[in-house]
C-alpha atoms as a PDB file:
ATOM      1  CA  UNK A   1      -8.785 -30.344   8.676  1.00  0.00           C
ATOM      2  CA  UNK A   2      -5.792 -28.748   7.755  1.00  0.00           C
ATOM      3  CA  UNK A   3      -5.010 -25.359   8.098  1.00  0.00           C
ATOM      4  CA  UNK A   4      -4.731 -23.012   4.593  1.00  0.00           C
ATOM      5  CA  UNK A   5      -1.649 -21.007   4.695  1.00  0.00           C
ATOM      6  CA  UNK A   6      -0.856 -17.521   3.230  1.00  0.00           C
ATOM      7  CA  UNK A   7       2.063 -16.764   0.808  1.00  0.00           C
ATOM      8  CA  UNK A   8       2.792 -13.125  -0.121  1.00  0.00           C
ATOM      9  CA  UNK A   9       2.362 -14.212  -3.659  1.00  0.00           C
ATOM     10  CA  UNK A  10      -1.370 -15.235  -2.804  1.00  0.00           C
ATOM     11  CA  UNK A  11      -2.104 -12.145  -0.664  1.00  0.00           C
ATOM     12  CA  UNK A  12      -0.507  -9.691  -4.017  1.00  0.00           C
ATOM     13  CA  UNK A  13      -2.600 -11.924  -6.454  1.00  0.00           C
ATOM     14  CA  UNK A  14      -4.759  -9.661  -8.252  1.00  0.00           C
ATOM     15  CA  UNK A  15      -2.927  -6.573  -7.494  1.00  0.00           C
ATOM     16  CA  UNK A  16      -1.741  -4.013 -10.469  1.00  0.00           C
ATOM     17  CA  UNK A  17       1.759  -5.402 -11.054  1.00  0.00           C
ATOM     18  CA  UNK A  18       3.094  -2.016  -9.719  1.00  0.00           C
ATOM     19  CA  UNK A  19       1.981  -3.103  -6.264  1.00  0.00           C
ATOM     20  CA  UNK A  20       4.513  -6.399  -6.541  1.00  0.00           C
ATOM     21  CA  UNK A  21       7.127  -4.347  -7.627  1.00  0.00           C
ATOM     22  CA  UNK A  22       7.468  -2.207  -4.849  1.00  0.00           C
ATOM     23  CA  UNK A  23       6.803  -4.770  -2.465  1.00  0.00           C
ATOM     24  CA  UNK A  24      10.130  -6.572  -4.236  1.00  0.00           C
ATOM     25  CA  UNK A  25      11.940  -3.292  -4.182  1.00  0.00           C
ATOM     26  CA  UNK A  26      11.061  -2.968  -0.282  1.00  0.00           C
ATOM     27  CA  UNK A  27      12.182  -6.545   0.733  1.00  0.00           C
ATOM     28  CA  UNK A  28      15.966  -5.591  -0.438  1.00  0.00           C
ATOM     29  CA  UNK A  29      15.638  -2.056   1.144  1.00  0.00           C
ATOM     30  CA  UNK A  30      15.052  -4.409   4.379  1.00  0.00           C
ATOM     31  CA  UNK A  31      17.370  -7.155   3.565  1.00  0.00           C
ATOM     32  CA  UNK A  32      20.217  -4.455   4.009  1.00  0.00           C
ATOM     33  CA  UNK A  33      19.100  -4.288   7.312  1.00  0.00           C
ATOM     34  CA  UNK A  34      19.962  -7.555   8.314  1.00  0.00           C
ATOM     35  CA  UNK A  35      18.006 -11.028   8.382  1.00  0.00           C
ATOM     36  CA  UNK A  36      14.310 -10.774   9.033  1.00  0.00           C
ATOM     37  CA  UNK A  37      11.350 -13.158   7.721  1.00  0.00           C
ATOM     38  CA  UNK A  38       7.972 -12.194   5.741  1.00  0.00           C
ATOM     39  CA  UNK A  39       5.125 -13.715   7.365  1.00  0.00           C
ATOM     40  CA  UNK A  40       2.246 -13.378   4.977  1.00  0.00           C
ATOM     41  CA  UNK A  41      -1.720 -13.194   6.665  1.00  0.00           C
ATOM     42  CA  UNK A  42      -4.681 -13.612   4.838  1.00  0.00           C
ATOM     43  CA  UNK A  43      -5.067  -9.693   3.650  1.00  0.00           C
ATOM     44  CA  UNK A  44      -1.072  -8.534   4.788  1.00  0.00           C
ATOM     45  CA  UNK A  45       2.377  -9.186   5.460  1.00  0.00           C
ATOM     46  CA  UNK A  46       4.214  -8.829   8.402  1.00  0.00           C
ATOM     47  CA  UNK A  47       7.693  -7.904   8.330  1.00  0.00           C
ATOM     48  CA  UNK A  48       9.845  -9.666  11.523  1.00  0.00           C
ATOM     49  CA  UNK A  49      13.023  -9.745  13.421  1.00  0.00           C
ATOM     50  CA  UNK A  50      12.740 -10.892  16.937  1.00  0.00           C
ATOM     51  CA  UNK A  51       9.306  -9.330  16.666  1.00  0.00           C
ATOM     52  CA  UNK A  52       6.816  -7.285  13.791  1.00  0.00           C
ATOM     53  CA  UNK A  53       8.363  -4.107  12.895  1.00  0.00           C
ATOM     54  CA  UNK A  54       7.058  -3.304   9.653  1.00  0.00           C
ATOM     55  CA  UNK A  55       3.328  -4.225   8.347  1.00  0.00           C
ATOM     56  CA  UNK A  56       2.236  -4.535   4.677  1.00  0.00           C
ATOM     57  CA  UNK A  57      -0.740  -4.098   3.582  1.00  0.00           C
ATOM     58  CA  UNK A  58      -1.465  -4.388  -0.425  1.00  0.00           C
ATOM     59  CA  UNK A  59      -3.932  -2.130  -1.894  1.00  0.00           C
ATOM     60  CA  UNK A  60      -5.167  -2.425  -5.539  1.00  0.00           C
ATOM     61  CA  UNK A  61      -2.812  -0.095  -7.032  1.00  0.00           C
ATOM     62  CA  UNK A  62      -0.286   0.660  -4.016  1.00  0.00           C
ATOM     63  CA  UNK A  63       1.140  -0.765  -0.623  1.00  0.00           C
ATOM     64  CA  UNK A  64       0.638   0.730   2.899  1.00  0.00           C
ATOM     65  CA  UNK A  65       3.592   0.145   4.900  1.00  0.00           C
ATOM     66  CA  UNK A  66       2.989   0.271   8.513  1.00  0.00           C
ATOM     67  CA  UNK A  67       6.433   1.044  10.760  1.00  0.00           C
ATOM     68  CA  UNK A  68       6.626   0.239  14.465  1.00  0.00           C
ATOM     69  CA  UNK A  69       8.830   2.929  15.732  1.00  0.00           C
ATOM     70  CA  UNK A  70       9.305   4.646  19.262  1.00  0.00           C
ATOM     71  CA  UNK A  71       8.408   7.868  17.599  1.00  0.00           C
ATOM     72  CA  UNK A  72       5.631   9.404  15.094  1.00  0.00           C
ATOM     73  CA  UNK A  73       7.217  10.481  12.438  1.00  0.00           C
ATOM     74  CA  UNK A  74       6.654  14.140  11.114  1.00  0.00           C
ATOM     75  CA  UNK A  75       6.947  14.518   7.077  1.00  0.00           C
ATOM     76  CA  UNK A  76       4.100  15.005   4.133  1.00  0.00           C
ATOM     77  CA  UNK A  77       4.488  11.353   3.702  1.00  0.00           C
ATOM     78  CA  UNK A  78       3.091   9.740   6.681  1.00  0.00           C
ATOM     79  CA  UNK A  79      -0.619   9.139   6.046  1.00  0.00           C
ATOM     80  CA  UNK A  80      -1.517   8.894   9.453  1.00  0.00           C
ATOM     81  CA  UNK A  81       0.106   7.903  12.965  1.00  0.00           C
ATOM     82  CA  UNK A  82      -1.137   5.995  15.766  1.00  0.00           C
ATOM     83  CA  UNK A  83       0.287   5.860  19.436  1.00  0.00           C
ATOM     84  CA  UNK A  84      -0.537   2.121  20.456  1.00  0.00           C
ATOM     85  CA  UNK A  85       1.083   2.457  23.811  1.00  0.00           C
ATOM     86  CA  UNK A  86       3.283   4.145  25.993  1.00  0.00           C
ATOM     87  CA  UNK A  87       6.525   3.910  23.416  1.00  0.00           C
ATOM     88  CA  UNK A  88       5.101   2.572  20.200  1.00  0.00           C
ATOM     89  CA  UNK A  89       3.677   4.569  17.353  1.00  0.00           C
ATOM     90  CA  UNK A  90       1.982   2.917  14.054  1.00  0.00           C
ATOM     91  CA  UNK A  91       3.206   5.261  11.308  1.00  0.00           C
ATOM     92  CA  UNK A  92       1.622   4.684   7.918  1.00  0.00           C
ATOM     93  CA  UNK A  93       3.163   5.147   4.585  1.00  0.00           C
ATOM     94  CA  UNK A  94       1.468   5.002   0.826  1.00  0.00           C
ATOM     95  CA  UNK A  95       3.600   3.470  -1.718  1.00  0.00           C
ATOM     96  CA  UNK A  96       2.543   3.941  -5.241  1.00  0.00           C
ATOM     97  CA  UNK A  97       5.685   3.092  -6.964  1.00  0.00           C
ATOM     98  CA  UNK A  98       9.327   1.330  -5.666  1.00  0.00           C
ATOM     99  CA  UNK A  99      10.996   4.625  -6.483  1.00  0.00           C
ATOM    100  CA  UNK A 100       9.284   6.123  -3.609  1.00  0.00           C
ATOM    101  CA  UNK A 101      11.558   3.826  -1.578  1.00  0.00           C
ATOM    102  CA  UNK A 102      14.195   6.717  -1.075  1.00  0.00           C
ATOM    103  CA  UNK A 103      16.978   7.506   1.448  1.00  0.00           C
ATOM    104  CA  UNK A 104      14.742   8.759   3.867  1.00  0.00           C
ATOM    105  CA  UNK A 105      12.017   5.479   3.539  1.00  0.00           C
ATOM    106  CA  UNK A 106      15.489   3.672   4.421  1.00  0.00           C
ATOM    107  CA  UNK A 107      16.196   5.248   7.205  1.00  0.00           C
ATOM    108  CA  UNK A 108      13.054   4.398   8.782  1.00  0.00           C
ATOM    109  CA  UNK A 109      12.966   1.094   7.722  1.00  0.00           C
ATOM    110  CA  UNK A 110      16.603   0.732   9.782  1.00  0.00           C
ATOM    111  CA  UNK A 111      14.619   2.432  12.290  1.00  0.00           C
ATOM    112  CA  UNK A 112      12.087   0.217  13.016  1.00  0.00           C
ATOM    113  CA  UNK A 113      14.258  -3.158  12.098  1.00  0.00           C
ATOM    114  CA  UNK A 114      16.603  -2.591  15.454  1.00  0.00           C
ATOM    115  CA  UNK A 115      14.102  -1.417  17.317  1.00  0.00           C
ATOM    116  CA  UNK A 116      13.871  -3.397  20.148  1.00  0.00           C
END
């Protein structure tokens, strides 16, 4: 029996084409970051270096990015954070459009990318 295997393009199929858009727009903002590989799951994508730092999770109309960080972050943008042990925080972001993927969004994508 062989084993079915998950592609980002099957796990954005039927997804508002905004929703691929950004996810396109947020693979370069993390390609400036250095190497890393997209490993898609059966309902997300997980963003890796030498381990997960970034989650994303497609939505009908938007993405929820997920950031591994050593810190929650504090703006209006974080949806919700999530201390899942002693140094880690889950910090969750809506994305509704790739202009939302800003300076700041950057920052914490660098962030979480060399964390180590």
């Amino acid at each position: 029996m062989s084993e079915l295997v998950h592609t980002a393009d099957h796990v954005l199929t039927g997804k508002d084409p905004i929703v691929r858009q950004t996810y396109d727009g947020l693979l370069l903002a993390v390609a400036s970051c250095g190497p890393f590989t997209a490993d898609a799951k059966k309902t997300s994508i997980h963003l890796v270096r030498a381990s997960g730092f970034a989650g994303v999770h497609p939505r009908k109309s938007y993405l929820t990015l997920n950031l591994r960080l050593a810190r929650a972050l504090a703006s209006p943008r974080i949806a919700k954070t999530a201390q899942v042990s002693k140094h880690r925080w889950h910090n969750e972001i809506r994305l509704d459009t790739p202009e939302q993927i800003d300076a700041e969004l950057r920052g914490w994508l660098q962030e979480a990318y060399t964390l180590e």
